[in-house]
C-alpha atoms as a PDB file:
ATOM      1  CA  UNK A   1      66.225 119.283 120.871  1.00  0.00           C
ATOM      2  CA  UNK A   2      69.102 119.902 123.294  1.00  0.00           C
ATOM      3  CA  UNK A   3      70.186 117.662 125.559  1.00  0.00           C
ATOM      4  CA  UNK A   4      69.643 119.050 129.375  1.00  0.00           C
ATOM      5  CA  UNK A   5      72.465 118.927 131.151  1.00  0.00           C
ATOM      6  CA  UNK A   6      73.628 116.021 133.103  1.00  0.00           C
ATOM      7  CA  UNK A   7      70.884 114.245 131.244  1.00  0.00           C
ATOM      8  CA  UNK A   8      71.689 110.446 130.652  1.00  0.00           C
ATOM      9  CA  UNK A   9      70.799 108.733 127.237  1.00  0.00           C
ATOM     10  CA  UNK A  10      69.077 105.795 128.057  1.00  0.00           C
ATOM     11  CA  UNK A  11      70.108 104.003 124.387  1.00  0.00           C
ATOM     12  CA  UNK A  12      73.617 103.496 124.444  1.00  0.00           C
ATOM     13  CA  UNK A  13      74.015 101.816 121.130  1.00  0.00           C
ATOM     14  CA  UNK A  14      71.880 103.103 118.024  1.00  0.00           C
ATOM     15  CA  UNK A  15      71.084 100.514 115.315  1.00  0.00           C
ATOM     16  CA  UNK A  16      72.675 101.196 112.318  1.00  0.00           C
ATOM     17  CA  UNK A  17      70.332 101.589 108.967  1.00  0.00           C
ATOM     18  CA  UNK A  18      70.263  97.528 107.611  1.00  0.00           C
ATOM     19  CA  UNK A  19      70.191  99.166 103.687  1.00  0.00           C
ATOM     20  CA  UNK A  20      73.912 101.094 104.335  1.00  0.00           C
ATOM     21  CA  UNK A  21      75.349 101.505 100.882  1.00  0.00           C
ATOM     22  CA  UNK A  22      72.239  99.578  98.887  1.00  0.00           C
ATOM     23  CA  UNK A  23      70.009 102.106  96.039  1.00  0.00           C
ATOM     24  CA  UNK A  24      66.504 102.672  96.905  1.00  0.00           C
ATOM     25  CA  UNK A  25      64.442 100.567  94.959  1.00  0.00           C
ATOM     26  CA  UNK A  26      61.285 102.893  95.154  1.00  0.00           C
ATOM     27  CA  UNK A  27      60.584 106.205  96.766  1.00  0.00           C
ATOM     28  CA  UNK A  28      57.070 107.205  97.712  1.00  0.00           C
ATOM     29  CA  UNK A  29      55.593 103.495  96.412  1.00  0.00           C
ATOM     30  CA  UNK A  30      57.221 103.919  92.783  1.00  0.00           C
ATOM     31  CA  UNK A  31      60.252 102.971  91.486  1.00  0.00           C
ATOM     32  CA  UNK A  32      63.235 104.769  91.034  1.00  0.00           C
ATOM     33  CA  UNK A  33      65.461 105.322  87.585  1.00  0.00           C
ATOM     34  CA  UNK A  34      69.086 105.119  88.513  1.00  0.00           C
ATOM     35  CA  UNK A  35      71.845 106.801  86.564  1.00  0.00           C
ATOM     36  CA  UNK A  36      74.583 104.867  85.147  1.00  0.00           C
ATOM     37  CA  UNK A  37      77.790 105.331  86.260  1.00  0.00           C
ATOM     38  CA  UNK A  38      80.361 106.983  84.296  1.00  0.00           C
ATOM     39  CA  UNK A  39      83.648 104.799  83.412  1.00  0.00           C
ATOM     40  CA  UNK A  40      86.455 108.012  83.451  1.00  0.00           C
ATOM     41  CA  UNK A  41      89.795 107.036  81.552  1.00  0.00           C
ATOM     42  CA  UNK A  42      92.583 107.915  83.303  1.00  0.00           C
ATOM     43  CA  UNK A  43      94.679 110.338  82.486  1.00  0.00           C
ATOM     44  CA  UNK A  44      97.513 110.353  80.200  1.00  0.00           C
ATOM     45  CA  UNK A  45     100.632 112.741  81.630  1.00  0.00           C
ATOM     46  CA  UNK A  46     101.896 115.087  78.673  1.00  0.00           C
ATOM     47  CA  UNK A  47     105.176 116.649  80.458  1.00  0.00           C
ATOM     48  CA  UNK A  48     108.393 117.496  78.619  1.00  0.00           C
ATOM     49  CA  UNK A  49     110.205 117.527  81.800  1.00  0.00           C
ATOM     50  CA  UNK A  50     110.424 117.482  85.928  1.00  0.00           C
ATOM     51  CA  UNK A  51     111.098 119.833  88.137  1.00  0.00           C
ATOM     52  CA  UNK A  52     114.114 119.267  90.434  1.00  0.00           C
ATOM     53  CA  UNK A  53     115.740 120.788  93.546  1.00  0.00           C
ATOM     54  CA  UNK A  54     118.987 119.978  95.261  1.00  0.00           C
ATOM     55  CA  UNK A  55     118.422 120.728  98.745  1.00  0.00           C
ATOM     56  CA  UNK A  56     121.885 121.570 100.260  1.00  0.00           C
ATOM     57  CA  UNK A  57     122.516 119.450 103.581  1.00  0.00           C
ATOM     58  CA  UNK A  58     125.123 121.343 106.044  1.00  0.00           C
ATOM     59  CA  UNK A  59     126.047 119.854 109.454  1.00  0.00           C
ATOM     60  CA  UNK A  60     124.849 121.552 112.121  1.00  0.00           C
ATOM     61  CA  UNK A  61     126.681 123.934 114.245  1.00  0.00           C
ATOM     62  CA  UNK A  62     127.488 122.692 118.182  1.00  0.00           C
ATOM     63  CA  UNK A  63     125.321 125.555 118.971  1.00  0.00           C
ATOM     64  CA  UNK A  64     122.352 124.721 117.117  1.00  0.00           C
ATOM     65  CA  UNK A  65     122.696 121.284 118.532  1.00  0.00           C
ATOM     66  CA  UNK A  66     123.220 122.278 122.221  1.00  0.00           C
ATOM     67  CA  UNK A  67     119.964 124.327 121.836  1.00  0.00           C
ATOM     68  CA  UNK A  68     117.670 121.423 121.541  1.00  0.00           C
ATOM     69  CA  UNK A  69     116.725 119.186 125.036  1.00  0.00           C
ATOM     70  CA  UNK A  70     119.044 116.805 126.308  1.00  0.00           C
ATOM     71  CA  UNK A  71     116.188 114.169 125.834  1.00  0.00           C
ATOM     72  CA  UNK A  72     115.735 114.958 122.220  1.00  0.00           C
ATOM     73  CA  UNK A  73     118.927 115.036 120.772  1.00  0.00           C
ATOM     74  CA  UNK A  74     119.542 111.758 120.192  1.00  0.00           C
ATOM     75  CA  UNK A  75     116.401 111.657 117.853  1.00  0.00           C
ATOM     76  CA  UNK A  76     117.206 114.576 115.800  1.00  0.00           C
ATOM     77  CA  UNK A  77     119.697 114.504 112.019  1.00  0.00           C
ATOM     78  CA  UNK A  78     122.646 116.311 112.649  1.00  0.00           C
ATOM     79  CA  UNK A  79     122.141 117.826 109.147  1.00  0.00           C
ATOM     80  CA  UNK A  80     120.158 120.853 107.780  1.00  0.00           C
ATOM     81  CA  UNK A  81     119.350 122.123 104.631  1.00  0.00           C
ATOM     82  CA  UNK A  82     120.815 125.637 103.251  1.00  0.00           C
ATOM     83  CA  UNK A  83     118.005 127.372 101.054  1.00  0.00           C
ATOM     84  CA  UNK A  84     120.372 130.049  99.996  1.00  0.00           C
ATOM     85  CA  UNK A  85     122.618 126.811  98.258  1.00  0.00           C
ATOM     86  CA  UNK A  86     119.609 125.160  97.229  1.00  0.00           C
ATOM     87  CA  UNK A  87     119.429 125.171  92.990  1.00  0.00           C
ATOM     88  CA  UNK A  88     116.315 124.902  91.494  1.00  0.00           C
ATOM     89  CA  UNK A  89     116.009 122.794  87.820  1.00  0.00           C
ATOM     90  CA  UNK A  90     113.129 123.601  86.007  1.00  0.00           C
ATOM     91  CA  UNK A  91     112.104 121.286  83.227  1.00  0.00           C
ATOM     92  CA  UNK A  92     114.690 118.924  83.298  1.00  0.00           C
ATOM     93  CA  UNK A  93     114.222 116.839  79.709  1.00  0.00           C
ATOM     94  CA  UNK A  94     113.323 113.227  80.660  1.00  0.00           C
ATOM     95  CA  UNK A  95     116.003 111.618  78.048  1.00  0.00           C
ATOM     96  CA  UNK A  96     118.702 113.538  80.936  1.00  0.00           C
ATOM     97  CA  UNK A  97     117.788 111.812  84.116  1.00  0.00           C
ATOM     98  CA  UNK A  98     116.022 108.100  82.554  1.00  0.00           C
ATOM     99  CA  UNK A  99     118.839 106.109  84.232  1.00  0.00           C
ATOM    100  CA  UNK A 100     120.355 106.085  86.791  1.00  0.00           C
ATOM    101  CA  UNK A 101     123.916 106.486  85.217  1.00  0.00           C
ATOM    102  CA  UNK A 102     122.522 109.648  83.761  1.00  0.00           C
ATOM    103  CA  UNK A 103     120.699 110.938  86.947  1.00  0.00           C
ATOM    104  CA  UNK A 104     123.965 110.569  88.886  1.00  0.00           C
ATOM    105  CA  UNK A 105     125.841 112.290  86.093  1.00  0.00           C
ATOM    106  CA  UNK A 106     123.540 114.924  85.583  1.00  0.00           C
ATOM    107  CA  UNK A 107     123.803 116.240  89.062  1.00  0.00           C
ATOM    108  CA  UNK A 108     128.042 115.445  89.194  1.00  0.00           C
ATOM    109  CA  UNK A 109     127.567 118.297  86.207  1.00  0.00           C
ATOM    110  CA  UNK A 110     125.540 120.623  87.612  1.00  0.00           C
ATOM    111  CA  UNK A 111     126.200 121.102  91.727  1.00  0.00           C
ATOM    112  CA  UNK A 112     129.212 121.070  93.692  1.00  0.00           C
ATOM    113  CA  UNK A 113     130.553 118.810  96.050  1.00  0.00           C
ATOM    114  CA  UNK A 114     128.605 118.233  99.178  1.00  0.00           C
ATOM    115  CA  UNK A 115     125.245 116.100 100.021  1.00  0.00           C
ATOM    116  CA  UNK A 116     121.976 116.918  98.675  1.00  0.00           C
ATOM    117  CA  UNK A 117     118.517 116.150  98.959  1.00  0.00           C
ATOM    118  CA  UNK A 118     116.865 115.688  95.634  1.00  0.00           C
ATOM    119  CA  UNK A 119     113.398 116.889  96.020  1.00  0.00           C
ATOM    120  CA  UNK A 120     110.819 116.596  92.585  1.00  0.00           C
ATOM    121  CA  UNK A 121     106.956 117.560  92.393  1.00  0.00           C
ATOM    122  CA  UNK A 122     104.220 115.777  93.165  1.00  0.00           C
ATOM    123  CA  UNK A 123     100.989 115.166  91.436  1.00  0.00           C
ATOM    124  CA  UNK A 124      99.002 115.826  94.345  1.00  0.00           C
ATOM    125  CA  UNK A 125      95.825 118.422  94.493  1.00  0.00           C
ATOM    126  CA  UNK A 126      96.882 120.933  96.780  1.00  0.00           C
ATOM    127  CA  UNK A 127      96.107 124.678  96.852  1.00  0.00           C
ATOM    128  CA  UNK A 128      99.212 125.238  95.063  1.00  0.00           C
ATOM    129  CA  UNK A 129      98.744 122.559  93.004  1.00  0.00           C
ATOM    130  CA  UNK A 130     102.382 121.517  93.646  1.00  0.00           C
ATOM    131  CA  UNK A 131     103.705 119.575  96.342  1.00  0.00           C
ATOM    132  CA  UNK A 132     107.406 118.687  97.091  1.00  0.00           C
ATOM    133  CA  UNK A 133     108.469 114.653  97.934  1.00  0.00           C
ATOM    134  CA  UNK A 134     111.770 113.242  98.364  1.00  0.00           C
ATOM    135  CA  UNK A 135     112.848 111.726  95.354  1.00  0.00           C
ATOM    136  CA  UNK A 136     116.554 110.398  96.467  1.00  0.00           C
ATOM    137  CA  UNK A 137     119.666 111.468  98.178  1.00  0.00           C
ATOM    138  CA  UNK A 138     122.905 112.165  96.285  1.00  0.00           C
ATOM    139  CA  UNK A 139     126.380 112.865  97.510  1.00  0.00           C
ATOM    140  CA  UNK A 140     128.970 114.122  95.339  1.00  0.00           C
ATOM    141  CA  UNK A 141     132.730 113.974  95.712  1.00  0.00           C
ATOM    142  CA  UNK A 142     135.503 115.843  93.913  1.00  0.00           C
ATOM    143  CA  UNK A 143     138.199 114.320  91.861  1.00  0.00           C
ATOM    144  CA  UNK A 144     140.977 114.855  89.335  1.00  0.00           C
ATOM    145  CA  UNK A 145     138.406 113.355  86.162  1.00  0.00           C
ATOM    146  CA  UNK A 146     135.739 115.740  87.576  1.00  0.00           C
ATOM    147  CA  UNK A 147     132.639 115.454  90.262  1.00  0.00           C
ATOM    148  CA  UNK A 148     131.465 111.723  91.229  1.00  0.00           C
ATOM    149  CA  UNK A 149     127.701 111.497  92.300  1.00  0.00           C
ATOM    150  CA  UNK A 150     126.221 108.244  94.001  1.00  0.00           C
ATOM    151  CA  UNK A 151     122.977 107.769  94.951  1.00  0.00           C
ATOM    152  CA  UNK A 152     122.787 107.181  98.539  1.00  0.00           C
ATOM    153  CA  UNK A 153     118.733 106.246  99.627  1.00  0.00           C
ATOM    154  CA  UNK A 154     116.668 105.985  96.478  1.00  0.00           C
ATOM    155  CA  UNK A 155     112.963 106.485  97.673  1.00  0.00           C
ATOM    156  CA  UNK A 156     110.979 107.499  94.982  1.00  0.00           C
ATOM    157  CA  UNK A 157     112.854 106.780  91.888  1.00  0.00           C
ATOM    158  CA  UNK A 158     111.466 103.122  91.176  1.00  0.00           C
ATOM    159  CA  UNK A 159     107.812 105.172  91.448  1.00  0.00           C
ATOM    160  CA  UNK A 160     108.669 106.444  88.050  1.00  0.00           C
ATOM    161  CA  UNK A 161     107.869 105.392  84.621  1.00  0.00           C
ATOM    162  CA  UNK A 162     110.287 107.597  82.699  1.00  0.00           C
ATOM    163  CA  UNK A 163     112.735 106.206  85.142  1.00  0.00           C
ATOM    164  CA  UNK A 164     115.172 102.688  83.906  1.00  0.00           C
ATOM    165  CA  UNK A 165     113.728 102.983  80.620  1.00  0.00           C
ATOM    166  CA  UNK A 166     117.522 102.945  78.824  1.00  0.00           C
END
């Protein structure tokens, strides 16, 4: 029934149930059969390879910056990401990036020089069923031998299995 209004509850405080979480025992005076529980084995991954993007990081234009409040522009990065620069790596082979030697000089091969924000996919259930995280950050420089890339914040690499196996 609904509650009139400006109506008072006179109990404050409901007692809880005292069997929270416990099985019945019996229902209607006899006893009740319980189901085992199942024991599920986890599951064992079977990829070839991960998925990789290099998000580009730019610095911002003065504009851009001057746009945001006075009060918040000490809290904000001074860097944003280009999509249009942003290469995508599908199925990179595990045996490419298992070390970090060869993560660095996978990336040294393959972008340019700049920063860039190494994003990899998730295992998470979403309605996508993929979900971006930050894996590290690499920058790369230019010089006579070739491109140099060094890892700058490693954040999800040591989450990895595949990952300092060599």
């Amino acid at each position: 029934m609904v509650k009139t209004i400006g109506s008072v509850d006179k109990v404050l405080k409901r007692k809880p149930r005292k069997d929270i979480g416990k099985k019945h025992k019996t229902y209607k005076g006899k006893p009740c059969k319980h189901k085992p529980r199942r024991k599920y084995q986890r599951k064992i991954g079977n990829k070839r390879g991960l998925w990789l993007r290099a998000y580009y990081r730019v610095p911002m234009s003065k504009d851009g910056y001057k746009n945001w409040k006075i009060h918040l522009r000490p809290k904000i990065h001074k860097e944003i990401t280009n999509m249009k620069l942003s290469p995508t790596f599908r199925e990179v082979p595990f045996e490419y990036i298992d070390t970090k030697q060869k993560f660095e000089q996978f990336f040294a091969d393959n972008l340019w020089e700049g920063k860039f924000v190494i994003m990899g996919g998730s295992n998470a259930k979403t309605k996508t069923t993929f979900k971006p995280v930050k894996i590290c950050t690499i920058s790369i420089k230019e010089t006579e031998h070739g491109n140099i890339a060094k890892i700058t914040e490693s954040v999800r690499l040591h989450k990895y299995k595949w990952f300092y196996k060599g």
